[in-house]
PDB file of N, CA and C in Angstrom:
ATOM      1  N   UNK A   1    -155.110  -6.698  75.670  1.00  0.00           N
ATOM      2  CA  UNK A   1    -155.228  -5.258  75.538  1.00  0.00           C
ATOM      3  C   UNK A   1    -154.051  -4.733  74.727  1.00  0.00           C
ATOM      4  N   UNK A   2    -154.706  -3.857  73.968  1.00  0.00           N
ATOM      5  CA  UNK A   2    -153.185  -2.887  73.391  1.00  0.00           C
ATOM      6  C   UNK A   2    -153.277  -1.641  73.444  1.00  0.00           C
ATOM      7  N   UNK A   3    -152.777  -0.759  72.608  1.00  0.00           N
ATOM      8  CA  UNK A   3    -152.494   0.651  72.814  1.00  0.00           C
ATOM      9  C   UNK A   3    -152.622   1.035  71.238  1.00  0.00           C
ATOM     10  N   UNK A   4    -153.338   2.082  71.272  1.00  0.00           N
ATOM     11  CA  UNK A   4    -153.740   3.274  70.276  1.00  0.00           C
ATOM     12  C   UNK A   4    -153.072   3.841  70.776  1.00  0.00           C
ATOM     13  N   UNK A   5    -152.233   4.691  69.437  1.00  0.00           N
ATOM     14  CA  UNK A   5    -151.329   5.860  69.652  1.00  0.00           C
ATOM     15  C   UNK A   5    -152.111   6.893  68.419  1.00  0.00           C
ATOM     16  N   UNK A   6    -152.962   7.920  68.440  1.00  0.00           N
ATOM     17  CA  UNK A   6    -153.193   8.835  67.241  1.00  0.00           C
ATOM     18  C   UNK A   6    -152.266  10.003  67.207  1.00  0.00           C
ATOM     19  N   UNK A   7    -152.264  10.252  66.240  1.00  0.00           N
ATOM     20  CA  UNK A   7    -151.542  10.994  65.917  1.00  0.00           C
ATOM     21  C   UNK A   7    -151.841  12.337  64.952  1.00  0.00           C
ATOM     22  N   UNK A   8    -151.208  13.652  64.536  1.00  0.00           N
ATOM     23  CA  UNK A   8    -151.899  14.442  63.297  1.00  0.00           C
ATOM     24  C   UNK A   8    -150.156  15.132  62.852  1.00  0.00           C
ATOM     25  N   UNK A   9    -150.414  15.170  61.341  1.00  0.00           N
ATOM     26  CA  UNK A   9    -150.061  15.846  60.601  1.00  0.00           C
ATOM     27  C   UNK A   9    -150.612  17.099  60.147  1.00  0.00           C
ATOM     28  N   UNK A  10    -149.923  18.466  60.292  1.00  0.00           N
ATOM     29  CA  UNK A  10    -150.287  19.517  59.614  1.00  0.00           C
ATOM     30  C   UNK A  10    -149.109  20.676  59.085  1.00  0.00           C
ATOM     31  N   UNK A  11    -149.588  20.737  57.831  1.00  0.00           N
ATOM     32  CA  UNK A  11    -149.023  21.581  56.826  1.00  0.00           C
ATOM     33  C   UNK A  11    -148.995  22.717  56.833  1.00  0.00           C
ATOM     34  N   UNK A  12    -148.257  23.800  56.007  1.00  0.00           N
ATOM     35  CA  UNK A  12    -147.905  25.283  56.355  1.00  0.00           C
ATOM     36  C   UNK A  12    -149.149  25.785  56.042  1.00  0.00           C
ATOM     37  N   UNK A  13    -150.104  24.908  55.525  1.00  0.00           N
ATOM     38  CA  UNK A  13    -150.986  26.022  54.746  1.00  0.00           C
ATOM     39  C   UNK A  13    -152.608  25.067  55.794  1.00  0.00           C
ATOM     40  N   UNK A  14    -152.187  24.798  57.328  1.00  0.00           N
ATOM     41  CA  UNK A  14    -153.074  24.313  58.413  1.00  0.00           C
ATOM     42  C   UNK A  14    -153.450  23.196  57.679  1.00  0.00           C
ATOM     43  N   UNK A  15    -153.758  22.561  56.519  1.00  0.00           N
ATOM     44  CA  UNK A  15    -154.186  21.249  56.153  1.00  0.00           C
ATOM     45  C   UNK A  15    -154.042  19.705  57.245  1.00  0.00           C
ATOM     46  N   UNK A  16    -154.899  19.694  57.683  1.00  0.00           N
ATOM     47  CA  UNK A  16    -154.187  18.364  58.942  1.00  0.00           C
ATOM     48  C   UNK A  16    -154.693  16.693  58.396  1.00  0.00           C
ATOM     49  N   UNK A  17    -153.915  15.919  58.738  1.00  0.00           N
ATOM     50  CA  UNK A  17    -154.258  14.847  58.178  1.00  0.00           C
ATOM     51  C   UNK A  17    -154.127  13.729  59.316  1.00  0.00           C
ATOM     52  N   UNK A  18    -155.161  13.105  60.262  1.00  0.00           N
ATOM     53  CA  UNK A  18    -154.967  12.082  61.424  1.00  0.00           C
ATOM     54  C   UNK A  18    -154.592  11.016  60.961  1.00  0.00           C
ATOM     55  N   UNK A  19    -153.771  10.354  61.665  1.00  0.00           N
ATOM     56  CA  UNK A  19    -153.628   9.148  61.976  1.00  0.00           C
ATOM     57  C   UNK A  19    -153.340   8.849  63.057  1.00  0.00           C
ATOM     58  N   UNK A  20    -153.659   7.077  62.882  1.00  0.00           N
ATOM     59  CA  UNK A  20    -153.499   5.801  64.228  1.00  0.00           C
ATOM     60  C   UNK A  20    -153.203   5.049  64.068  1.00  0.00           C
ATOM     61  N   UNK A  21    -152.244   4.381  65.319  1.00  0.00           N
ATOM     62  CA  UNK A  21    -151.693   3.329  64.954  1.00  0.00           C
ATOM     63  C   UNK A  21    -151.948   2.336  65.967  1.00  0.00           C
ATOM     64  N   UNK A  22    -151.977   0.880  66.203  1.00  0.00           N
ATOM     65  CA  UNK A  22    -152.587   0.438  67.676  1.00  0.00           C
ATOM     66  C   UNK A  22    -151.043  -0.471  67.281  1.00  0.00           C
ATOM     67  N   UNK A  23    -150.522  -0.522  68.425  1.00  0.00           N
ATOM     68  CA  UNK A  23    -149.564  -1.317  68.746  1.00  0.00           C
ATOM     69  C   UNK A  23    -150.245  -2.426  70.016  1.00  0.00           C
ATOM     70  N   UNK A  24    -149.275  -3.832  69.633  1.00  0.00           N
ATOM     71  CA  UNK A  24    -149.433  -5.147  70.989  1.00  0.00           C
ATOM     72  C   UNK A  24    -149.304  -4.702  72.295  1.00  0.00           C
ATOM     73  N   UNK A  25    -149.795  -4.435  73.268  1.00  0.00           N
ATOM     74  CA  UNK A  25    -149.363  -4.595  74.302  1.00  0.00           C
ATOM     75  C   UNK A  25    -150.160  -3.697  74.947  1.00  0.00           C
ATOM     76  N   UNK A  26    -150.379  -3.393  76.057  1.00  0.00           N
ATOM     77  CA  UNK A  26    -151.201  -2.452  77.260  1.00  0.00           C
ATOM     78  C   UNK A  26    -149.902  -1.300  77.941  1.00  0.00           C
ATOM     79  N   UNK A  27    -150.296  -0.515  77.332  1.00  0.00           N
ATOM     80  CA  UNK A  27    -149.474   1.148  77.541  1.00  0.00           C
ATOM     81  C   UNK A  27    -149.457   0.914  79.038  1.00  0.00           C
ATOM     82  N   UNK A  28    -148.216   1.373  79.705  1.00  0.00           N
ATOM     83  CA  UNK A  28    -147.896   1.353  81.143  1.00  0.00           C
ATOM     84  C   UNK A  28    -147.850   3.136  81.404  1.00  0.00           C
ATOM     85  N   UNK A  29    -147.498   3.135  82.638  1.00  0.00           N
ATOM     86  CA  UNK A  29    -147.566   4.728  83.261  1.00  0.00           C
ATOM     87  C   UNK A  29    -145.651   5.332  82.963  1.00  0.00           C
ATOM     88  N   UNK A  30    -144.819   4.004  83.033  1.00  0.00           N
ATOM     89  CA  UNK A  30    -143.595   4.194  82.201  1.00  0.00           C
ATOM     90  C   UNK A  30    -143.164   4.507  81.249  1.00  0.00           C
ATOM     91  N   UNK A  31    -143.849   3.741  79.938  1.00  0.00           N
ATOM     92  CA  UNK A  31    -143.834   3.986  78.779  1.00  0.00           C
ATOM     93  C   UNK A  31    -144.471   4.958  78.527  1.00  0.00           C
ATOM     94  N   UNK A  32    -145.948   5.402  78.842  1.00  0.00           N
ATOM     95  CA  UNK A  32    -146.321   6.759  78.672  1.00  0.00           C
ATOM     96  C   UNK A  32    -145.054   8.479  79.002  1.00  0.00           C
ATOM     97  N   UNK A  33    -144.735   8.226  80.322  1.00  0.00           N
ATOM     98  CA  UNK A  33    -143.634   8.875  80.217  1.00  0.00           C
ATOM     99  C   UNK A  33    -142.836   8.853  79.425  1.00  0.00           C
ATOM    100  N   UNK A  34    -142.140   8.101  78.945  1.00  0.00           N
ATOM    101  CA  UNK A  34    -140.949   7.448  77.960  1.00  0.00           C
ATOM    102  C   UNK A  34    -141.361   8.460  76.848  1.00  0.00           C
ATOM    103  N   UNK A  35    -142.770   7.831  76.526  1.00  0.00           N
ATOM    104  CA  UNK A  35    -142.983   8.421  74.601  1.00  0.00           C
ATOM    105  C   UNK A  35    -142.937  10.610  74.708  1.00  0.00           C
ATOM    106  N   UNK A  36    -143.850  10.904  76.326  1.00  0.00           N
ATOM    107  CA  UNK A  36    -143.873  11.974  76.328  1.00  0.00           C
ATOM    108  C   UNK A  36    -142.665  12.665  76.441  1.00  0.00           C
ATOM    109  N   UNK A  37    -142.121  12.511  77.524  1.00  0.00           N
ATOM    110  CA  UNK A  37    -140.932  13.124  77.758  1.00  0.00           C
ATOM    111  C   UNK A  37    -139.620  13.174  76.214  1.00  0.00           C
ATOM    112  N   UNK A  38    -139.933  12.052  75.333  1.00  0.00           N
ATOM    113  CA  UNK A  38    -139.049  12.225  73.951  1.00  0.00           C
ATOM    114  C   UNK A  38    -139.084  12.866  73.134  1.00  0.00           C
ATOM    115  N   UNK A  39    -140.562  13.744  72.889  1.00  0.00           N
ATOM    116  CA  UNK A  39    -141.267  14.602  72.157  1.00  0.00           C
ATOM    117  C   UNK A  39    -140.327  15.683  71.873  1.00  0.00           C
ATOM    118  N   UNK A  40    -140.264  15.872  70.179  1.00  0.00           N
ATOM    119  CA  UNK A  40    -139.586  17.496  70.111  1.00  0.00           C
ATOM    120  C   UNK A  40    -140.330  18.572  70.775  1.00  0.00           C
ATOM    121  N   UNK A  41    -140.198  19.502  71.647  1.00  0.00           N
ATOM    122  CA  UNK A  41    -140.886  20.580  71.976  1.00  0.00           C
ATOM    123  C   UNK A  41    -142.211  20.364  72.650  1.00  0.00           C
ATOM    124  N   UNK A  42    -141.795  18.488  73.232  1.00  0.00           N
ATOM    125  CA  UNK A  42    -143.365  18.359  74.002  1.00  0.00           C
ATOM    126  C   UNK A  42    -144.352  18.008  73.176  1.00  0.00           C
ATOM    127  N   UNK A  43    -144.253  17.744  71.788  1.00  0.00           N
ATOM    128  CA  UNK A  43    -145.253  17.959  71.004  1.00  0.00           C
ATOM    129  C   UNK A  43    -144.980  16.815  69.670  1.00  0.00           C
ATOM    130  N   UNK A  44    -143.533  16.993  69.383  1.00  0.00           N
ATOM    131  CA  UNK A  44    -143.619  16.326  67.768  1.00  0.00           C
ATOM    132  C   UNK A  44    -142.697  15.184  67.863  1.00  0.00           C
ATOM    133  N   UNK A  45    -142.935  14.089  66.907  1.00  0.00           N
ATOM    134  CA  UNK A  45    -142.225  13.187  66.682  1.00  0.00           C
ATOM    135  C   UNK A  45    -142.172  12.854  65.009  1.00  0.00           C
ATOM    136  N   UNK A  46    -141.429  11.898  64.720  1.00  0.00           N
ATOM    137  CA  UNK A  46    -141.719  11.492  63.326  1.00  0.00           C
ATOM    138  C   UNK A  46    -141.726  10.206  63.573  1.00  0.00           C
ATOM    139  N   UNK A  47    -143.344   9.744  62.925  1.00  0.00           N
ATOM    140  CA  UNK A  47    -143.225   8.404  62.856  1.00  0.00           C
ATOM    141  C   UNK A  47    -142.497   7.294  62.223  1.00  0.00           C
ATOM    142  N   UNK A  48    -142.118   7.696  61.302  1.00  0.00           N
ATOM    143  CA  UNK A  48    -141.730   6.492  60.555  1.00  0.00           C
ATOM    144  C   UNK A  48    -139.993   6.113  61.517  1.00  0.00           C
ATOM    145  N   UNK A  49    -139.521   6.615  62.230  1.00  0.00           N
ATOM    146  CA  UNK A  49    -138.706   6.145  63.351  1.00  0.00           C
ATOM    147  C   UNK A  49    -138.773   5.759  64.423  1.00  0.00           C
ATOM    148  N   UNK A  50    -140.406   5.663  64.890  1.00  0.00           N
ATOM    149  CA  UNK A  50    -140.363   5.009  65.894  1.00  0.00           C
ATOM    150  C   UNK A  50    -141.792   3.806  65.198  1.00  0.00           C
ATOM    151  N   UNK A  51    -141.527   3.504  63.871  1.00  0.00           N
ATOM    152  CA  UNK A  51    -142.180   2.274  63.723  1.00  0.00           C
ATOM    153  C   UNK A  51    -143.309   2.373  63.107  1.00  0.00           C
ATOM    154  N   UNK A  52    -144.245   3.510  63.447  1.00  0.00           N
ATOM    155  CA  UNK A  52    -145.372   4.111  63.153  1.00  0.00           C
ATOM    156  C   UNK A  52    -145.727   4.672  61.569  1.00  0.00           C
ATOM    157  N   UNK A  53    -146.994   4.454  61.012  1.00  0.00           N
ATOM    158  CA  UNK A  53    -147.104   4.987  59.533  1.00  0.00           C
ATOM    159  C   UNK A  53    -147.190   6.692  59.480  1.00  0.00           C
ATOM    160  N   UNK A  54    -146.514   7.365  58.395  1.00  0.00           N
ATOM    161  CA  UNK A  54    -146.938   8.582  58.913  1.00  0.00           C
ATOM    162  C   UNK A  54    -147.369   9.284  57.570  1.00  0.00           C
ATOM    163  N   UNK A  55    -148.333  10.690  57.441  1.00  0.00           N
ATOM    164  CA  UNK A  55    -148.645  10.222  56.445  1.00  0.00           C
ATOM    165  C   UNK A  55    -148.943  12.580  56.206  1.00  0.00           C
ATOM    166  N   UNK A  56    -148.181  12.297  55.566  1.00  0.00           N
ATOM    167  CA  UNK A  56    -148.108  14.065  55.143  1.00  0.00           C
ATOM    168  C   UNK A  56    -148.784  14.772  54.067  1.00  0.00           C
ATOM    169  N   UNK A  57    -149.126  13.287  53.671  1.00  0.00           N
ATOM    170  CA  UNK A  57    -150.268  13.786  52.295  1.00  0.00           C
ATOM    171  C   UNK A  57    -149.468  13.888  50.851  1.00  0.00           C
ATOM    172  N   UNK A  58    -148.303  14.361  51.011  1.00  0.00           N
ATOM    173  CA  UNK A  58    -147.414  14.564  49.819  1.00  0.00           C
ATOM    174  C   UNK A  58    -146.238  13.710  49.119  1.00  0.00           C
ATOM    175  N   UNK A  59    -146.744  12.398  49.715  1.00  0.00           N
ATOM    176  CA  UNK A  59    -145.682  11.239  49.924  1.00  0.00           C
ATOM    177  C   UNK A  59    -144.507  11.429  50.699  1.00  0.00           C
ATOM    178  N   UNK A  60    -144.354  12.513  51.165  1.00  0.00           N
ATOM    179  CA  UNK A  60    -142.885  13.019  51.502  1.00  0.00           C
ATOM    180  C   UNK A  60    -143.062  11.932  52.995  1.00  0.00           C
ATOM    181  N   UNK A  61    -141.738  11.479  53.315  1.00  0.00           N
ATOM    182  CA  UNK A  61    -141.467  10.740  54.593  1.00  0.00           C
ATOM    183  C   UNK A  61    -140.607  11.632  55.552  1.00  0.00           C
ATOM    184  N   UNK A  62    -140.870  11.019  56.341  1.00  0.00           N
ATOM    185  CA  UNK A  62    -139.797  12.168  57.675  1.00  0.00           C
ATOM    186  C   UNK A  62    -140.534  13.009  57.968  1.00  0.00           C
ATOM    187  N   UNK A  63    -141.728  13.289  58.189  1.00  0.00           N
ATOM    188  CA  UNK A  63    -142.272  14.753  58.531  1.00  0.00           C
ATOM    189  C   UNK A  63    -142.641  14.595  59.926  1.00  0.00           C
ATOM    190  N   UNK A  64    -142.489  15.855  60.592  1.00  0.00           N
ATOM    191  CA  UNK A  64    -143.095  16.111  61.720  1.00  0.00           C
ATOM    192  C   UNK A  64    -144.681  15.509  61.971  1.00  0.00           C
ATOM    193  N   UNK A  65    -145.108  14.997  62.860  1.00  0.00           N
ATOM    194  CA  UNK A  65    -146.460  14.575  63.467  1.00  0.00           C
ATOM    195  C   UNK A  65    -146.464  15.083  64.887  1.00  0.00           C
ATOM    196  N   UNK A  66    -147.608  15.854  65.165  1.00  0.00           N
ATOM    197  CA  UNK A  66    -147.982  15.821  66.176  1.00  0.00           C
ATOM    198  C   UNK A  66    -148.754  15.200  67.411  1.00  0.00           C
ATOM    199  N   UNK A  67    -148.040  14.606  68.551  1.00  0.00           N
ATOM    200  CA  UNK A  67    -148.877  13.586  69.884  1.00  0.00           C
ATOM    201  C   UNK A  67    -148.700  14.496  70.901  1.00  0.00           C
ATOM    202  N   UNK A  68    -150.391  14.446  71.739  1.00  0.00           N
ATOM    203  CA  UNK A  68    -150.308  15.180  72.521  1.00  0.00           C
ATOM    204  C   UNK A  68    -150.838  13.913  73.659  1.00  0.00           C
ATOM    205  N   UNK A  69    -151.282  14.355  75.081  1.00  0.00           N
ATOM    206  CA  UNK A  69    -151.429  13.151  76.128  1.00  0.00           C
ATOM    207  C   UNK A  69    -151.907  12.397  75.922  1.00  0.00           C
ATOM    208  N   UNK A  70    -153.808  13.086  75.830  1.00  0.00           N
ATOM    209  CA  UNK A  70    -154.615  11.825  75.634  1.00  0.00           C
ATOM    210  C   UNK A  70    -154.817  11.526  74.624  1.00  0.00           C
ATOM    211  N   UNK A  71    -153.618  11.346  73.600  1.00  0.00           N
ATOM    212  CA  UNK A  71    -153.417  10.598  72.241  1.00  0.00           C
ATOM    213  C   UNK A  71    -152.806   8.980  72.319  1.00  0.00           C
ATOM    214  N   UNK A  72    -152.995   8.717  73.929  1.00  0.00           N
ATOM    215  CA  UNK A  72    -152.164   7.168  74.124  1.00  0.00           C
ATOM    216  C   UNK A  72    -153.868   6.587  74.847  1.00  0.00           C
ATOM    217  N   UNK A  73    -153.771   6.067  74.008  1.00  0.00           N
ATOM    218  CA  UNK A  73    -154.923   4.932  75.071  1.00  0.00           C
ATOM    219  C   UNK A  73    -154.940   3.006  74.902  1.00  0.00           C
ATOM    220  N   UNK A  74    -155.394   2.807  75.804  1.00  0.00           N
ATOM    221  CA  UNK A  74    -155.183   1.149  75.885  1.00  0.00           C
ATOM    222  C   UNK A  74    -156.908   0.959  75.568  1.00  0.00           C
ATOM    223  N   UNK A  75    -156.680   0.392  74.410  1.00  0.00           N
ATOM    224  CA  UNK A  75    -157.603  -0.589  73.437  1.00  0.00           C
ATOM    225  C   UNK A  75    -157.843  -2.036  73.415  1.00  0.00           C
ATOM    226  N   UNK A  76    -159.480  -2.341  73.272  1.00  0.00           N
ATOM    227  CA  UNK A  76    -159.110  -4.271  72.617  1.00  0.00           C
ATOM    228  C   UNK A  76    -159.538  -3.925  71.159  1.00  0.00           C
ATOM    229  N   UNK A  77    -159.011  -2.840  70.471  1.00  0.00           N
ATOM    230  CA  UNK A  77    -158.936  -3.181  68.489  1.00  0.00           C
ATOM    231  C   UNK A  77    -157.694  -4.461  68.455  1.00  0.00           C
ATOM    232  N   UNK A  78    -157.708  -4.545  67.402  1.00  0.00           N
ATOM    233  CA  UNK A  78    -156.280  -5.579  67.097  1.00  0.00           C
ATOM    234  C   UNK A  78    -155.252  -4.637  66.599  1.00  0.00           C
ATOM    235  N   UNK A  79    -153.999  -4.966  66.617  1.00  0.00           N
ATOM    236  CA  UNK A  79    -153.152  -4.112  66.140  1.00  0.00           C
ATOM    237  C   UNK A  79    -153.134  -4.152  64.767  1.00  0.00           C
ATOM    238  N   UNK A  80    -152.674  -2.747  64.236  1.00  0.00           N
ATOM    239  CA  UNK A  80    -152.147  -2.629  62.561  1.00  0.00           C
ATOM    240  C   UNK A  80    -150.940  -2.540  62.414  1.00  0.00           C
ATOM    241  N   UNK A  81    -149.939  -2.384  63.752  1.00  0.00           N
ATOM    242  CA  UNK A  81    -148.866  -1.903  63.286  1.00  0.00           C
ATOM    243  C   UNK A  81    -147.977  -3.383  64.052  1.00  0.00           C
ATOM    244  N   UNK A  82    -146.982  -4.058  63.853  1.00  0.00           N
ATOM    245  CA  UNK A  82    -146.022  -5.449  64.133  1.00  0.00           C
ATOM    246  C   UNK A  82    -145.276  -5.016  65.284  1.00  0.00           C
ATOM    247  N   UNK A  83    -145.413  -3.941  65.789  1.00  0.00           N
ATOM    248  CA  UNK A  83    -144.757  -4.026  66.993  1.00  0.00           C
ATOM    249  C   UNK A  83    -144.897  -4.000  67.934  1.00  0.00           C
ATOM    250  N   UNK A  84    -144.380  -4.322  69.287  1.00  0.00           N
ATOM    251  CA  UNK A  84    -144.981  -3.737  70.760  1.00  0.00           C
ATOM    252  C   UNK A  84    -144.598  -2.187  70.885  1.00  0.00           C
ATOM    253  N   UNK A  85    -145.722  -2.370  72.012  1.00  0.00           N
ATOM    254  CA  UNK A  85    -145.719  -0.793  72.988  1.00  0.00           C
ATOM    255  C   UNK A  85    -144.270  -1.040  73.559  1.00  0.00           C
ATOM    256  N   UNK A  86    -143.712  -2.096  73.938  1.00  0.00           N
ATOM    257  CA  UNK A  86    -142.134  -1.603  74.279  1.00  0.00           C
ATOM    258  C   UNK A  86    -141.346  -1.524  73.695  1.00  0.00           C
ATOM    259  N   UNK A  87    -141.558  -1.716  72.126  1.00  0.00           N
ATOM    260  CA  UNK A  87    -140.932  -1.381  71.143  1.00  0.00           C
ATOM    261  C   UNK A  87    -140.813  -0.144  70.653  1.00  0.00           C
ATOM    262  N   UNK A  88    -141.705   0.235  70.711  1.00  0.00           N
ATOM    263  CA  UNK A  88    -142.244   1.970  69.928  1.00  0.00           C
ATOM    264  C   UNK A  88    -141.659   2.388  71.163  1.00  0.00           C
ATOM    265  N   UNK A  89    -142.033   2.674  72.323  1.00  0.00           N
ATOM    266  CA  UNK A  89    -141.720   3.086  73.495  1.00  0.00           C
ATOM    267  C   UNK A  89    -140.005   3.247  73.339  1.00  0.00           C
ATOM    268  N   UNK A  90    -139.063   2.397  73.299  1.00  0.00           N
ATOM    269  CA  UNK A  90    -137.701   2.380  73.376  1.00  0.00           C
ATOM    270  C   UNK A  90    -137.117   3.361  71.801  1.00  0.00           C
ATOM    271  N   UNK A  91    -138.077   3.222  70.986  1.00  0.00           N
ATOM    272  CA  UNK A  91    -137.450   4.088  69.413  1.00  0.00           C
ATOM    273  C   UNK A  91    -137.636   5.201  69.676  1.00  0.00           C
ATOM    274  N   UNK A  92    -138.622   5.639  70.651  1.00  0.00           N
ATOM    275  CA  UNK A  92    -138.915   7.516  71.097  1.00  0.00           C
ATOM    276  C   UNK A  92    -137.748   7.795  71.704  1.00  0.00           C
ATOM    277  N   UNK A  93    -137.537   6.852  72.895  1.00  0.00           N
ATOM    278  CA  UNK A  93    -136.610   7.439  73.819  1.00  0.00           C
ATOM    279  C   UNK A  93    -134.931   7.223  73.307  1.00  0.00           C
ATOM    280  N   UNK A  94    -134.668   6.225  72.167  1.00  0.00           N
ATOM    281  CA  UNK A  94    -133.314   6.439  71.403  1.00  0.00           C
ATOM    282  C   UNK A  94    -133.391   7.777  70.479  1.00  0.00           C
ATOM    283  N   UNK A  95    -134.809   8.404  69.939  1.00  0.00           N
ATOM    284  CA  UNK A  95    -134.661   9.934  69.191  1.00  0.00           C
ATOM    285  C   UNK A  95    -134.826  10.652  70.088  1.00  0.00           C
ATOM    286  N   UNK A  96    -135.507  10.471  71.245  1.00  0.00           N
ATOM    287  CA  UNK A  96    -135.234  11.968  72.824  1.00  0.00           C
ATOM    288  C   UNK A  96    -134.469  12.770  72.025  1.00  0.00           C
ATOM    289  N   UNK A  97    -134.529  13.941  71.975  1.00  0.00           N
ATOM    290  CA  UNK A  97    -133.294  15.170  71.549  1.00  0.00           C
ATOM    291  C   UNK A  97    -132.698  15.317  70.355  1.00  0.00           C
ATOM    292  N   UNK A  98    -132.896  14.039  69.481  1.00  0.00           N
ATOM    293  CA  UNK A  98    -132.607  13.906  68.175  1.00  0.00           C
ATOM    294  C   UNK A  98    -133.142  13.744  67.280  1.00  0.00           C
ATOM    295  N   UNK A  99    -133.993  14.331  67.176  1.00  0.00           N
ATOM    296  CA  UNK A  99    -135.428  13.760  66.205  1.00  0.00           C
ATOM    297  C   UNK A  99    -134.918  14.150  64.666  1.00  0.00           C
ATOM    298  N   UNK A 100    -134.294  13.643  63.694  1.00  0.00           N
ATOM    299  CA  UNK A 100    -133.943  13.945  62.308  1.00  0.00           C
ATOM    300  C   UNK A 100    -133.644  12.444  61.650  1.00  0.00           C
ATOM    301  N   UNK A 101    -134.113  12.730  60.328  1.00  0.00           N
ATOM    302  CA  UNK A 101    -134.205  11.658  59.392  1.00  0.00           C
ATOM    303  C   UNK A 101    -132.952  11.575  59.050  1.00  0.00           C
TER     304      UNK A 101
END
């Protein structure tokens, strides 16, 4: 089992752009906390620091993405992305409070 994490990008002018990423491993009730509780404002992260592709439409990197709850689910897809769920999991909770490129 692994874990789907989706995700969305959206622009000043509402343009939204989804993405997903499935990471190795079967999402725990820990790590779910972990990723939520790291969230800027409950709401935003930037992927490309916690491992994840992120994708703003404008090539630009570093942008805000938005994850909300039931944006974590445990999957049998195969993964796209090389890391574990306790990997991604530990890069949220080292940006907790610091979320900048």
């Amino acid at each position: 089992m692994n874990t789907k994490i989706s995700y969305m990008y959206t622009d000043h002018s509402n343009n939204k752009r989804h993405c997903a990423a499935i990471v190795s491993g079967r999402l725990n009730g820990r790590q779910r906390k972990t990723i939520l509780n790291s969230l800027f404002a409950k709401v935003y992260f930037i992927p490309e620091l916690v491992y994840l592709p992120g994708d703003s439409g404008a090539g630009d990197r570093n942008q805000f993405h938005a994850l909300y709850t039931n944006d974590l689910e445990v999957t049998e897809e195969a993964p796209t992305v090389n890391r574990s769920i306790q990997e991604v999991a530990e890069a949220f909770k080292k940006h907790a409070n610091a979320w900048s490129a």
